[in-house]
C-alpha atoms as a PDB file:
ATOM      1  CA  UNK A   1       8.485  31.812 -49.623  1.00  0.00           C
ATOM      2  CA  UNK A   2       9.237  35.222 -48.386  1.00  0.00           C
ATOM      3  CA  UNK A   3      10.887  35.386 -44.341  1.00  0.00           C
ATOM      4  CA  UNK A   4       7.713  35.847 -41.686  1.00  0.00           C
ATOM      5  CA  UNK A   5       8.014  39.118 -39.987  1.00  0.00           C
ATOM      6  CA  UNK A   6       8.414  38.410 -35.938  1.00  0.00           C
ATOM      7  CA  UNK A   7       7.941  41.044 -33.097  1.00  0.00           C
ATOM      8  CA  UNK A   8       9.272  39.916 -30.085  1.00  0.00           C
ATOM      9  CA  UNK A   9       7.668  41.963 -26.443  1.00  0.00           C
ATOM     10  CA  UNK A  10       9.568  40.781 -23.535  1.00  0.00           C
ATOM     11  CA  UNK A  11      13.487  40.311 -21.982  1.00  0.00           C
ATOM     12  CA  UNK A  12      16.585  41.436 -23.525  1.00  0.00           C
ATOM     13  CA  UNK A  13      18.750  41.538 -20.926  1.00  0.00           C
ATOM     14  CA  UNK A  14      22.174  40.235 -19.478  1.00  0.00           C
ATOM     15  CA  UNK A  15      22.317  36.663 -18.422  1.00  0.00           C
ATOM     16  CA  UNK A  16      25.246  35.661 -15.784  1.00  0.00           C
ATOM     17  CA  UNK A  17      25.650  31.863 -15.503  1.00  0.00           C
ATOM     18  CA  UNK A  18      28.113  30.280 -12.969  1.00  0.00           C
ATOM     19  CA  UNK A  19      28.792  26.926 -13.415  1.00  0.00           C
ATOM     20  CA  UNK A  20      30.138  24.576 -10.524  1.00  0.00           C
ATOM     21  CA  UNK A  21      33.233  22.342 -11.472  1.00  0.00           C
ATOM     22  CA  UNK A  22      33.041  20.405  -8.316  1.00  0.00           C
ATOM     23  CA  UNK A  23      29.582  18.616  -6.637  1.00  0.00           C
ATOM     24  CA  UNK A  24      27.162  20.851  -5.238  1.00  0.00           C
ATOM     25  CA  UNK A  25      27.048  20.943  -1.886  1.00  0.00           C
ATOM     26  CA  UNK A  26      24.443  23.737  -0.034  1.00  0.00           C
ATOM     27  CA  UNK A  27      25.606  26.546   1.866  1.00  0.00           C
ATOM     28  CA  UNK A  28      29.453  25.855   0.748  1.00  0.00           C
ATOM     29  CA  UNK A  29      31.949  28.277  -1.553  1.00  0.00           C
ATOM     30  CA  UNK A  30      32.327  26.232  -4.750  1.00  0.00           C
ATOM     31  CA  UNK A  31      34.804  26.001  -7.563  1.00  0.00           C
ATOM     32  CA  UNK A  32      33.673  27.010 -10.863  1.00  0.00           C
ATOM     33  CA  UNK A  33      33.259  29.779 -13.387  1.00  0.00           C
ATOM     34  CA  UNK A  34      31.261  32.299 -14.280  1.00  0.00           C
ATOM     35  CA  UNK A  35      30.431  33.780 -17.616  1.00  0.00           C
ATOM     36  CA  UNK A  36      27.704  36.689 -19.226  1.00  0.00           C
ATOM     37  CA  UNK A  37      26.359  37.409 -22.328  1.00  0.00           C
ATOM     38  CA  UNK A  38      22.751  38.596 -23.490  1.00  0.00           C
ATOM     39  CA  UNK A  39      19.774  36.440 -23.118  1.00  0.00           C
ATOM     40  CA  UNK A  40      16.402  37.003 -21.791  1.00  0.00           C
ATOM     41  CA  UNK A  41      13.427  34.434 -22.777  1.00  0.00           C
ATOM     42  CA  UNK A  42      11.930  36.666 -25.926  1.00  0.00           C
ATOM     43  CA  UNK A  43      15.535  37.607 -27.115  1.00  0.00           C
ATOM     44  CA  UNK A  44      17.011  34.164 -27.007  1.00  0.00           C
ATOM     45  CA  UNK A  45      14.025  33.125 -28.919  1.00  0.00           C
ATOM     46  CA  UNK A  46      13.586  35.285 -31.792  1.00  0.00           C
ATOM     47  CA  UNK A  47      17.734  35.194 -32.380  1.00  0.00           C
ATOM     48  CA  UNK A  48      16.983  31.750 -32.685  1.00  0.00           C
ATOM     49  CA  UNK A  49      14.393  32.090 -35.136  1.00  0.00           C
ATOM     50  CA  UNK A  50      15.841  34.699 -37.054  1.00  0.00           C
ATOM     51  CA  UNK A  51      18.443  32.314 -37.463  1.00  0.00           C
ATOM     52  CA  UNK A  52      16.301  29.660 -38.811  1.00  0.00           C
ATOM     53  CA  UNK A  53      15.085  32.685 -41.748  1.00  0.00           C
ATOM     54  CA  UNK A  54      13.081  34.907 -40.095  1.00  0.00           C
ATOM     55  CA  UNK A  55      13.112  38.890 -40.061  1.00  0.00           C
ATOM     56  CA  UNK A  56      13.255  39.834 -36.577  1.00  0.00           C
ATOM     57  CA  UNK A  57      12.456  43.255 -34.366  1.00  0.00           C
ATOM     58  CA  UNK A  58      12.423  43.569 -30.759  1.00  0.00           C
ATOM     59  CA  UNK A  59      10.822  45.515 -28.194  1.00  0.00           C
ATOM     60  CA  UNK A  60      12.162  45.584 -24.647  1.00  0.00           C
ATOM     61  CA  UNK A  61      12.765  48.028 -21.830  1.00  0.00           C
ATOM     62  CA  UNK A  62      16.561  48.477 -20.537  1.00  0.00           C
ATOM     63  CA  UNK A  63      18.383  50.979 -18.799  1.00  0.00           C
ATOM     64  CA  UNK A  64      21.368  53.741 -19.828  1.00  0.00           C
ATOM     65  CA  UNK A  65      24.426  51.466 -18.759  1.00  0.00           C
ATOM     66  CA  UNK A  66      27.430  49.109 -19.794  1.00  0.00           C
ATOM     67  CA  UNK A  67      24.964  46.480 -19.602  1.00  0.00           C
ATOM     68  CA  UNK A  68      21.965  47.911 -22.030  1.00  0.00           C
ATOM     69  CA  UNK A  69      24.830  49.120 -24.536  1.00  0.00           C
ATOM     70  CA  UNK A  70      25.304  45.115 -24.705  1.00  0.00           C
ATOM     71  CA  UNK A  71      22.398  44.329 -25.514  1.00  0.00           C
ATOM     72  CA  UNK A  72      22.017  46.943 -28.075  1.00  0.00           C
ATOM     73  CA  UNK A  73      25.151  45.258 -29.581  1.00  0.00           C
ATOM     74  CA  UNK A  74      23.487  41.756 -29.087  1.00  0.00           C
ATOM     75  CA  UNK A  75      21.038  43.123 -31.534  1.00  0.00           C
ATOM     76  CA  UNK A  76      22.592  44.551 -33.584  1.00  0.00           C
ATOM     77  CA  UNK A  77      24.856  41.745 -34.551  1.00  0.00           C
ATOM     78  CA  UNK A  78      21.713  39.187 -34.638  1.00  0.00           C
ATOM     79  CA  UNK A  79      20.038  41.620 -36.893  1.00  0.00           C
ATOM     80  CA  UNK A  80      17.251  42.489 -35.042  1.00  0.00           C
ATOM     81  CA  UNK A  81      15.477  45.623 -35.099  1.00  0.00           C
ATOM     82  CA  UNK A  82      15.760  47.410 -31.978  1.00  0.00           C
ATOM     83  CA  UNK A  83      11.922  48.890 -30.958  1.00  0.00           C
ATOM     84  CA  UNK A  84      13.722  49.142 -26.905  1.00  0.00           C
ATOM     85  CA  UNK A  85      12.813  51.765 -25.200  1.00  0.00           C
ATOM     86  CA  UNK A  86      16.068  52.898 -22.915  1.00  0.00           C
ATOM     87  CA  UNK A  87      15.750  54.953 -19.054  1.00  0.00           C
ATOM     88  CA  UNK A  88      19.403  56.409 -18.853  1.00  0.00           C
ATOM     89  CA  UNK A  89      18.664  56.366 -14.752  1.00  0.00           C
ATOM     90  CA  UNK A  90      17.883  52.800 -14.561  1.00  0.00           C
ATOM     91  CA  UNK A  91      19.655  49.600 -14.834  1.00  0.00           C
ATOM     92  CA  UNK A  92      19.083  46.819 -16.891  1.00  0.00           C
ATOM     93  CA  UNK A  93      17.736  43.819 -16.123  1.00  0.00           C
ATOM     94  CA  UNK A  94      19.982  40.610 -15.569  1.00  0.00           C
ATOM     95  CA  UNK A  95      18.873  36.762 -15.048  1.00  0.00           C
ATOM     96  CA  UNK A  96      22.328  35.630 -12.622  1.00  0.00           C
ATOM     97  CA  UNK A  97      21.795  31.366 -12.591  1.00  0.00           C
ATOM     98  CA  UNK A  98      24.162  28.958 -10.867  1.00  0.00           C
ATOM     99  CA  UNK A  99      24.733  25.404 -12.413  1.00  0.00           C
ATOM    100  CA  UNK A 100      25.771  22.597 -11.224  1.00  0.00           C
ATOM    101  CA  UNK A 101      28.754  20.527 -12.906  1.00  0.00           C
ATOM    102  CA  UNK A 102      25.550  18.559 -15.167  1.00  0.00           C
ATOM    103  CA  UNK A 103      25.293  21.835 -16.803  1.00  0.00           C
ATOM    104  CA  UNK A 104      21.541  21.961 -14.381  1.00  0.00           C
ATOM    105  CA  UNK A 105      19.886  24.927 -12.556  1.00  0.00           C
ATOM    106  CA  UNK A 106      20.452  24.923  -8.657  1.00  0.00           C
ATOM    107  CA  UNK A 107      19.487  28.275  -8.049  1.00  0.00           C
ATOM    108  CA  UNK A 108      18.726  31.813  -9.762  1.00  0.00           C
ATOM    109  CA  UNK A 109      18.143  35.437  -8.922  1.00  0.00           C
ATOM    110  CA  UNK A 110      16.216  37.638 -11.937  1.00  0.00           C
ATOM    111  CA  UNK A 111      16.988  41.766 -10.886  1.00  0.00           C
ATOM    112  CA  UNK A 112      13.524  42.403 -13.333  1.00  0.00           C
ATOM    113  CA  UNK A 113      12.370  45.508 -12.105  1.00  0.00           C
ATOM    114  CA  UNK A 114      12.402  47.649 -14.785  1.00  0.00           C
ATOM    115  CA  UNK A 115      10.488  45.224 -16.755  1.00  0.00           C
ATOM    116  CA  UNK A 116       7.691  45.116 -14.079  1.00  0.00           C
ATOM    117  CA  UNK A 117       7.615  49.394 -13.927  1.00  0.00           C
ATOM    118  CA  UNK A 118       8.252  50.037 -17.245  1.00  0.00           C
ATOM    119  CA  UNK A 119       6.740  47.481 -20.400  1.00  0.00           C
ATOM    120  CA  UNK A 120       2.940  48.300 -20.517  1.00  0.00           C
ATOM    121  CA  UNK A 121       3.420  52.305 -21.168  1.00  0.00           C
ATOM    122  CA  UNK A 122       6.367  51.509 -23.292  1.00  0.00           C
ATOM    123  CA  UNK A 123       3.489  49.782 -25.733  1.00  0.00           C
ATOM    124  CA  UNK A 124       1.481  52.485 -26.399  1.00  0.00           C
ATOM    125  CA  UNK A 125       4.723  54.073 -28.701  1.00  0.00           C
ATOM    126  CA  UNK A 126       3.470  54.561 -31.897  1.00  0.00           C
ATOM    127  CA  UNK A 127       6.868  52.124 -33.208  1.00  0.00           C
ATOM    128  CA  UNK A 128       5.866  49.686 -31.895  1.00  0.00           C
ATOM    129  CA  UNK A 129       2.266  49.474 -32.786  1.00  0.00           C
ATOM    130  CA  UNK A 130       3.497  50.527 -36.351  1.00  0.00           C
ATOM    131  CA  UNK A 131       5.731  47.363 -35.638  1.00  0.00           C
ATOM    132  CA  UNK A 132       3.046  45.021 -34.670  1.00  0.00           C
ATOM    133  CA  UNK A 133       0.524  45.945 -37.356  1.00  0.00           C
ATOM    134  CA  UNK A 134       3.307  45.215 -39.708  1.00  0.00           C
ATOM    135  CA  UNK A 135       4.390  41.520 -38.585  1.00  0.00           C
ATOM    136  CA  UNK A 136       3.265  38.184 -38.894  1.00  0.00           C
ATOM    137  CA  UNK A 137       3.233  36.883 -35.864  1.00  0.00           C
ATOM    138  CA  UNK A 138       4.072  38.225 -31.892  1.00  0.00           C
ATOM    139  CA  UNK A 139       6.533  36.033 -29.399  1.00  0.00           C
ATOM    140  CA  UNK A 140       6.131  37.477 -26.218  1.00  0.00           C
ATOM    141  CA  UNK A 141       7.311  36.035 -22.599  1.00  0.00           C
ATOM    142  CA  UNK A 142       5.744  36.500 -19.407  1.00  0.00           C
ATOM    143  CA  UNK A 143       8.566  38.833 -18.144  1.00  0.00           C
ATOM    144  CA  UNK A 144       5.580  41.203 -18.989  1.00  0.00           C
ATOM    145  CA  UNK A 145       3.436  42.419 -16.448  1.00  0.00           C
ATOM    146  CA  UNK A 146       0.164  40.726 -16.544  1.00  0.00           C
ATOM    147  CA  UNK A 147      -1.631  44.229 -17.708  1.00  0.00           C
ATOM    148  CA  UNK A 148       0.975  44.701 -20.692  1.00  0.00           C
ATOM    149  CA  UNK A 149       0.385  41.343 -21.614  1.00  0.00           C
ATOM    150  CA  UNK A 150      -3.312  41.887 -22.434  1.00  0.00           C
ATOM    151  CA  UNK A 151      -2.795  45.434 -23.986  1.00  0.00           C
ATOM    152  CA  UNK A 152      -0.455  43.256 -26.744  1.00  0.00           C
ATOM    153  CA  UNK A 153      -2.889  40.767 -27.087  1.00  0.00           C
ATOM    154  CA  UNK A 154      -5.348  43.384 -27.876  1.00  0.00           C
ATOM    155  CA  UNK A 155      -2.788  45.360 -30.258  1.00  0.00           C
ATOM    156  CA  UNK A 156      -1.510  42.352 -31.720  1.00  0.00           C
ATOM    157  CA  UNK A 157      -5.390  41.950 -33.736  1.00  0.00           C
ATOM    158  CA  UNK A 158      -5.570  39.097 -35.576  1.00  0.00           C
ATOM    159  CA  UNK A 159      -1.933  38.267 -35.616  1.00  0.00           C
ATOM    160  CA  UNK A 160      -0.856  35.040 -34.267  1.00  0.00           C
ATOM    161  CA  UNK A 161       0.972  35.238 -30.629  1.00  0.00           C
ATOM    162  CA  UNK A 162       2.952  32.726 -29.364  1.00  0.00           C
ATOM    163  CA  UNK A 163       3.880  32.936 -25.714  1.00  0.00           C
ATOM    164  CA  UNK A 164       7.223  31.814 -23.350  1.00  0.00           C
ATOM    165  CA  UNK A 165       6.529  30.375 -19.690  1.00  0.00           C
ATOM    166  CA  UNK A 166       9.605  32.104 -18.013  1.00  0.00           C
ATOM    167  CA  UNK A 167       9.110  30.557 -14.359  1.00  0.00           C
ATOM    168  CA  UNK A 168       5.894  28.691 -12.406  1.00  0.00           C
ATOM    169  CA  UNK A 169       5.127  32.351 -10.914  1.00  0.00           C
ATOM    170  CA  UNK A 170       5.378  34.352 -13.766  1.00  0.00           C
ATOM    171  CA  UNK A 171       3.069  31.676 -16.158  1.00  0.00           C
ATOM    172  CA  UNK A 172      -0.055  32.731 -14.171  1.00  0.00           C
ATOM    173  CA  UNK A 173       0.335  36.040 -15.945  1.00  0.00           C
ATOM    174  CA  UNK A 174      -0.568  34.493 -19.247  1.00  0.00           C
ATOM    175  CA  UNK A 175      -3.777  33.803 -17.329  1.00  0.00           C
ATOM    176  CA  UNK A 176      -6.131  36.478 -18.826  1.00  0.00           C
ATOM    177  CA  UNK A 177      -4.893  36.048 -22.151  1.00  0.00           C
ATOM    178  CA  UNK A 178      -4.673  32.231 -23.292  1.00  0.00           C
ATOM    179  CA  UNK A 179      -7.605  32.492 -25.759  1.00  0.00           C
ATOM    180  CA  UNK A 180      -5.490  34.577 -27.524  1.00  0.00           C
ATOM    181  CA  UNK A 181      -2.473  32.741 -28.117  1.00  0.00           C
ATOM    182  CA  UNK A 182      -1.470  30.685 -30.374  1.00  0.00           C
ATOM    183  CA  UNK A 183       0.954  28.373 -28.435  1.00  0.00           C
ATOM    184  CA  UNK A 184       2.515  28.517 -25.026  1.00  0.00           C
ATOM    185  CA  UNK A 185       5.579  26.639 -24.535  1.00  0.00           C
ATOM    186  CA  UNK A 186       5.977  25.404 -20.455  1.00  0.00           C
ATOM    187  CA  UNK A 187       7.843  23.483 -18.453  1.00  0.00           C
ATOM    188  CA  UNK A 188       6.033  20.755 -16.542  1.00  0.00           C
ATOM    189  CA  UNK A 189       6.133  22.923 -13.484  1.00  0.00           C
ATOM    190  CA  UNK A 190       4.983  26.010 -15.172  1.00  0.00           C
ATOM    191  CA  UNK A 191       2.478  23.888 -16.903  1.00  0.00           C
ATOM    192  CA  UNK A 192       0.888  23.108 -13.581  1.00  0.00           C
ATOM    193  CA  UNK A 193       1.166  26.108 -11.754  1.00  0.00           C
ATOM    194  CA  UNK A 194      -0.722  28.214 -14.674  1.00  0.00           C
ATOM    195  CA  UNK A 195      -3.372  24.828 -14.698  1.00  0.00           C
ATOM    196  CA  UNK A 196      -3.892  25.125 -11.164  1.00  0.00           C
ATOM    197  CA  UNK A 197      -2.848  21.313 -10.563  1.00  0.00           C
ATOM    198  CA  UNK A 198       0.006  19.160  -9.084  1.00  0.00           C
ATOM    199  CA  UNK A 199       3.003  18.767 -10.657  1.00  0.00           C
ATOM    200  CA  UNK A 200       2.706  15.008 -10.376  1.00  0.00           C
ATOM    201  CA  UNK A 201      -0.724  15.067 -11.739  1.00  0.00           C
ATOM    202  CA  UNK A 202      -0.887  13.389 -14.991  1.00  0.00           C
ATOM    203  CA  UNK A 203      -0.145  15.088 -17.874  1.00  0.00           C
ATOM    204  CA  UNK A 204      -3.273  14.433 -19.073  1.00  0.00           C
ATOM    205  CA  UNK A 205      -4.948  15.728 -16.412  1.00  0.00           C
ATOM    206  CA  UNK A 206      -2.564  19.211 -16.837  1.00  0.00           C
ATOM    207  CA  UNK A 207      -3.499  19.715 -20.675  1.00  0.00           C
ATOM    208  CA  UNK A 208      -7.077  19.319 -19.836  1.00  0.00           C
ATOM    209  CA  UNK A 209      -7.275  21.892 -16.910  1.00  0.00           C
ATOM    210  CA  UNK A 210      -5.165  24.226 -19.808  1.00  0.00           C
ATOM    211  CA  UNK A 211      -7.671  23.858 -22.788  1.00  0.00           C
ATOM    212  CA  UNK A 212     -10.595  24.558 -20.334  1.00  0.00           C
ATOM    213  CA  UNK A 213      -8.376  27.755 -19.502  1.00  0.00           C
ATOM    214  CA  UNK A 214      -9.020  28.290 -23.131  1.00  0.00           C
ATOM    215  CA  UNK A 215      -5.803  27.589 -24.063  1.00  0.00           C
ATOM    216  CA  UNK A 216      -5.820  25.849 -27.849  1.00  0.00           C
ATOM    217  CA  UNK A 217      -2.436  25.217 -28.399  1.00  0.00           C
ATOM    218  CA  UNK A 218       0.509  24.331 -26.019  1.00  0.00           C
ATOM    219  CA  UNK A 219       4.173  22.659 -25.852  1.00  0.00           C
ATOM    220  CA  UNK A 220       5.075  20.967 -22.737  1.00  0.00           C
ATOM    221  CA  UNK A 221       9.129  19.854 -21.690  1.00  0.00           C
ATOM    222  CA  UNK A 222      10.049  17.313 -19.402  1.00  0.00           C
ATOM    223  CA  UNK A 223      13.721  17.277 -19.231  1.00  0.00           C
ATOM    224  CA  UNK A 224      14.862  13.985 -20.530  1.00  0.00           C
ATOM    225  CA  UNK A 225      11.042  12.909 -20.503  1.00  0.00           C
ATOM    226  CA  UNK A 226       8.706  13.090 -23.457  1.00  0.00           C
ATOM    227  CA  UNK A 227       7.790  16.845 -24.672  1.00  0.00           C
ATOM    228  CA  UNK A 228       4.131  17.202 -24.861  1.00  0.00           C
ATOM    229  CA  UNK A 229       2.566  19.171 -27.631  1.00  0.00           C
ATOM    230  CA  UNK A 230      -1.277  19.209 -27.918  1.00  0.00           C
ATOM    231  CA  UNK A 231      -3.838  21.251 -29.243  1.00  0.00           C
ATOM    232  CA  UNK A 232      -7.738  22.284 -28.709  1.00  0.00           C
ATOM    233  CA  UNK A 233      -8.729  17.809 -29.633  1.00  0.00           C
ATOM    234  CA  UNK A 234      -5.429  16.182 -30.257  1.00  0.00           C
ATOM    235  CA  UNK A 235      -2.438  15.433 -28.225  1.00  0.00           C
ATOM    236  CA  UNK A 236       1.056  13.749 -28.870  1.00  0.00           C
ATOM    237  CA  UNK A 237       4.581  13.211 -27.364  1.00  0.00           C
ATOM    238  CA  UNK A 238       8.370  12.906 -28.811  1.00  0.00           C
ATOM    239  CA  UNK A 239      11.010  11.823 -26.498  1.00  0.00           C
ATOM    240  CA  UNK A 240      13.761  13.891 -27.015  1.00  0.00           C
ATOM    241  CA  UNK A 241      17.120  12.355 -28.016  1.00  0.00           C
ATOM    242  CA  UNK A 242      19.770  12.218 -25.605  1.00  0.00           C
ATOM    243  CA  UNK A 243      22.192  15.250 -26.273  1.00  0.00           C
ATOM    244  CA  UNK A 244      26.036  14.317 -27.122  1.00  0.00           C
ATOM    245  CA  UNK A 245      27.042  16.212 -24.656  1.00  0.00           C
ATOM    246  CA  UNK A 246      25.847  18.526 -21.848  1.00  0.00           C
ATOM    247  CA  UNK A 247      26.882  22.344 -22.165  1.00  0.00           C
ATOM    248  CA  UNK A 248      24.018  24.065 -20.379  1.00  0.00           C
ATOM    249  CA  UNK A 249      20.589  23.499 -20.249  1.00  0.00           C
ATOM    250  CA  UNK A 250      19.773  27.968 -20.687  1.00  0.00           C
ATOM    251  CA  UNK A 251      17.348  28.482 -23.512  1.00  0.00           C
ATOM    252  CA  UNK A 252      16.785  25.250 -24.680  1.00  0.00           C
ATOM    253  CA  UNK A 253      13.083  25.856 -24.199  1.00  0.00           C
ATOM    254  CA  UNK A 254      13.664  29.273 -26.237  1.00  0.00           C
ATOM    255  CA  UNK A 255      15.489  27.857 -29.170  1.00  0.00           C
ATOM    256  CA  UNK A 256      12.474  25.339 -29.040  1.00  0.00           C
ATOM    257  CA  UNK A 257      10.041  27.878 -29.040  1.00  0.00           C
ATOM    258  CA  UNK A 258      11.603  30.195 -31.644  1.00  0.00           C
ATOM    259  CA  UNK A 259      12.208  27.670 -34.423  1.00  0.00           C
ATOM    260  CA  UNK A 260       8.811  26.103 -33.483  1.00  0.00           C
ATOM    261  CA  UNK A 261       7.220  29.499 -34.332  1.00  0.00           C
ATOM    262  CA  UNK A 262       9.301  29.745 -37.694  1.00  0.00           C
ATOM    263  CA  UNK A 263       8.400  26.229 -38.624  1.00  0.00           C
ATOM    264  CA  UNK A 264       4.652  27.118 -38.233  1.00  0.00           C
ATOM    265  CA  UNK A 265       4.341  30.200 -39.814  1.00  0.00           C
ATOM    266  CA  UNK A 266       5.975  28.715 -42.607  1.00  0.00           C
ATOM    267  CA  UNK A 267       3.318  26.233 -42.822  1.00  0.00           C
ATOM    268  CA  UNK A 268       4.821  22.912 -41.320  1.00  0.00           C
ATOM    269  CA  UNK A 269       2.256  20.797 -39.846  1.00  0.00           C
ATOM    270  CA  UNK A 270       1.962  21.172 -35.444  1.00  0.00           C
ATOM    271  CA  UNK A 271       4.492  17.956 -34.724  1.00  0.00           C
ATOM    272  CA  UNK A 272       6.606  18.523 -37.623  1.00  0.00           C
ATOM    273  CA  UNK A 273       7.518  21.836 -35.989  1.00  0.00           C
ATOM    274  CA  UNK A 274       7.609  20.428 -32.808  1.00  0.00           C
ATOM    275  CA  UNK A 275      10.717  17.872 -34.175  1.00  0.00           C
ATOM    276  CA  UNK A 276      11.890  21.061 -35.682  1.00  0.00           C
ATOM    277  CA  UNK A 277      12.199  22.918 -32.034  1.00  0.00           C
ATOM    278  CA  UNK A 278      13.109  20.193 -30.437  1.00  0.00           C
ATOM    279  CA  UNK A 279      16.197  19.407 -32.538  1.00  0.00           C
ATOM    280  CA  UNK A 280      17.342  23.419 -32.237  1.00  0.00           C
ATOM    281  CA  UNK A 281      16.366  22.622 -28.106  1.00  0.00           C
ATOM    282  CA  UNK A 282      19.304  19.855 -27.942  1.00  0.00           C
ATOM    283  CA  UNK A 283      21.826  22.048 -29.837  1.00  0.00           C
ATOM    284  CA  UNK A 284      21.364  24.477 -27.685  1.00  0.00           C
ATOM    285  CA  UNK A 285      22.324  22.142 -24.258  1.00  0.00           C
ATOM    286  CA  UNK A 286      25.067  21.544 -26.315  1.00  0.00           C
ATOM    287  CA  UNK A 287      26.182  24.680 -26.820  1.00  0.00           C
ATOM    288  CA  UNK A 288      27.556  26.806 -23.967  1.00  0.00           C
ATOM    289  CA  UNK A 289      25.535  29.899 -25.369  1.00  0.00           C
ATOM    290  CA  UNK A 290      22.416  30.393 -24.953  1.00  0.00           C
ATOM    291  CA  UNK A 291      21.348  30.362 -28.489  1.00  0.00           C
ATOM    292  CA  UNK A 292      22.709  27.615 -31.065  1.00  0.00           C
ATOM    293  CA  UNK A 293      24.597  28.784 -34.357  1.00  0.00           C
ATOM    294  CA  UNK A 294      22.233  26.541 -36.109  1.00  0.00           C
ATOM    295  CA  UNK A 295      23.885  25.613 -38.888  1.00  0.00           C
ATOM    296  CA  UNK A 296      22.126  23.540 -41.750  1.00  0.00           C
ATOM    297  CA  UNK A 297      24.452  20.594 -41.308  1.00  0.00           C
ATOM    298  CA  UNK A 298      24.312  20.561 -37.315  1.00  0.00           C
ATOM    299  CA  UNK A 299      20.509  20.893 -37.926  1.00  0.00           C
ATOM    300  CA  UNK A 300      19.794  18.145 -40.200  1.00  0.00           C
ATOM    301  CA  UNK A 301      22.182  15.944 -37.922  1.00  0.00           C
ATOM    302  CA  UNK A 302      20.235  16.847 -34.616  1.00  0.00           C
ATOM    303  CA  UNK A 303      16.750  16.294 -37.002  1.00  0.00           C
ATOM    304  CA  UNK A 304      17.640  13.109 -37.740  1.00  0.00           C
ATOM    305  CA  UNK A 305      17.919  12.465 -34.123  1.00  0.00           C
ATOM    306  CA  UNK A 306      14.411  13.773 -33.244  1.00  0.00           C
ATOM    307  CA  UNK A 307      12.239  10.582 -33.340  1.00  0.00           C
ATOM    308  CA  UNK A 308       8.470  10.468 -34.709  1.00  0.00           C
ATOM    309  CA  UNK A 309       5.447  11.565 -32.518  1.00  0.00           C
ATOM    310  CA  UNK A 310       3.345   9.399 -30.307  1.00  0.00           C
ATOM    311  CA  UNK A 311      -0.347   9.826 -30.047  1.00  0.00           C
ATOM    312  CA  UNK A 312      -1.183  10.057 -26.502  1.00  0.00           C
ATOM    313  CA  UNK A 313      -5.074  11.054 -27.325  1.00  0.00           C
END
């Protein structure tokens, strides 16, 4: 089976993560350490699935610094195809998170205003459509401006296009395009935010405010709850397995989300992929990069953790 062709649309940019070694406590200076490398929700994804076979290119907005060289690097050495389009008078975008010594989120600041200026005139480069009428399948994230969102729906045709949450705000974005996707993958809080309901509303009630959205296709996480993956009549769970240890939690949801994509365009059925993405998701909170090396050993291991799917309607 020949490698599906994947354009990414969305972040590439420099991810700073500062972990605490010592119990968070607000408002006090905290021991810890800090690291960087390049992440960004569309970039962490499709290096994921290019390393589960696919043929990746990527089309993001950066500026002419340190930082953008990096991710041009970050690129390069994933072998991705670099569609970027660079403004030497800007700076790049960075996602700066702290963590707490459990490897969670307690806070994060995302400097994204390039990608809010700059991403839907950057699509109308004739690459880039050349790009998209050549590929199998979009991943986009909702670092995109709302209007750039539904000018690559519209250029992505009949090409599937399978979308990344980011945060509660940004979600709503994917608002005027969910017809056209072919799976979202949320968090329970962005989940509810794009739905319009409480977070502690059943998730039951969620899906059902999403598909009358128009949304036919969706992945939901939980943290250590059961992920939620349903489509436009069916919907099922699959606890996720506990992880052997606890790296940090950044792009879990990606790796889950880029292998899922890989494992459907190559024809596995909705919750076989779903086990797929959710055994690259708990590599990567083992891992203390973003993205999981993915090996075929360490992925068989973590897919024998994944357990079957439960029909919740």
């Amino acid at each position: 089976m020949a490698s599906p062709k994947i354009v990414a649309v969305g972040g590439a940019h420099i991810d700073r993560r500062g972990q605490m070694t010592d119990a968070f406590v607000p408002g006090a200076s905290i021991p810890g350490t800090m690291r960087e490398e390049v992440g960004g929700g569309a970039f962490n994804a499709l290096r994921t699935a290019v390393r589960r076979g696919a043929l990746g290119a990527m089309m993001s907005v950066r500026g002419g610094d340190s930082t953008g060289d990096a991710v041009a690097e970050a690129m390069a050495q994933a072998g991705i195809a670099d569609l970027s389009a660079i403004f030497l008078d800007r700076a790049t975008p960075s996602y700066t998170a702290l963590l707490d010594r459990d490897g969670d989120v307690v806070a994060a600041l995302a400097d994204m205003q390039l990608y809010e200026a700059a991403f839907p005139k950057q699509l109308r480069r004739a690459k880039v459509r050349e790009a998209l009428a050549e590929a199998d399948a979009v991943l986009c994230d909702a670092n995109i401006p709302a209007a750039g969102l539904e000018r690559l729906a519209a250029l992505s045709a009949d090409r599937p296009v399978f979308a990344i949450a980011i945060s509660p705000a940004k979600v709503k974005r994917m608002s005027g395009i969910l017809p056209a996707l072919a799976c979202l993958f949320m968090n329970r809080r962005e989940a509810a935010a794009l739905a319009g309901t409480a977070q502690d509303d059943p998730v039951e009630t969620i899906v059902g405010r999403l598909r009358a959205l128009g949304l036919a296709r969706g992945v939901i996480t939980q943290g250590d709850r059961p992920v939620v993956g349903f489509d436009a009549f069916h919907m099922f769970s699959v606890t996720p397995p506990t992880p052997r240890r606890i790296a940090d939690v950044t792009g879990a949801g990606d790796a889950l989300a880029g292998t899922m994509t890989v494992a459907l365009l190559d024809g596995a059925s909705y919750d076989a992929a779903l086990r797929e993405g959710m055994a690259a998701s708990m590599l990567a909170v083992e891992c203390p990069s973003s993205t999981p090396a993915l090996s075929q050993v360490d992925f068989a291991e973590a897919l024998a953790l994944v357990p079957a799917p439960v029909k919740v309607q």
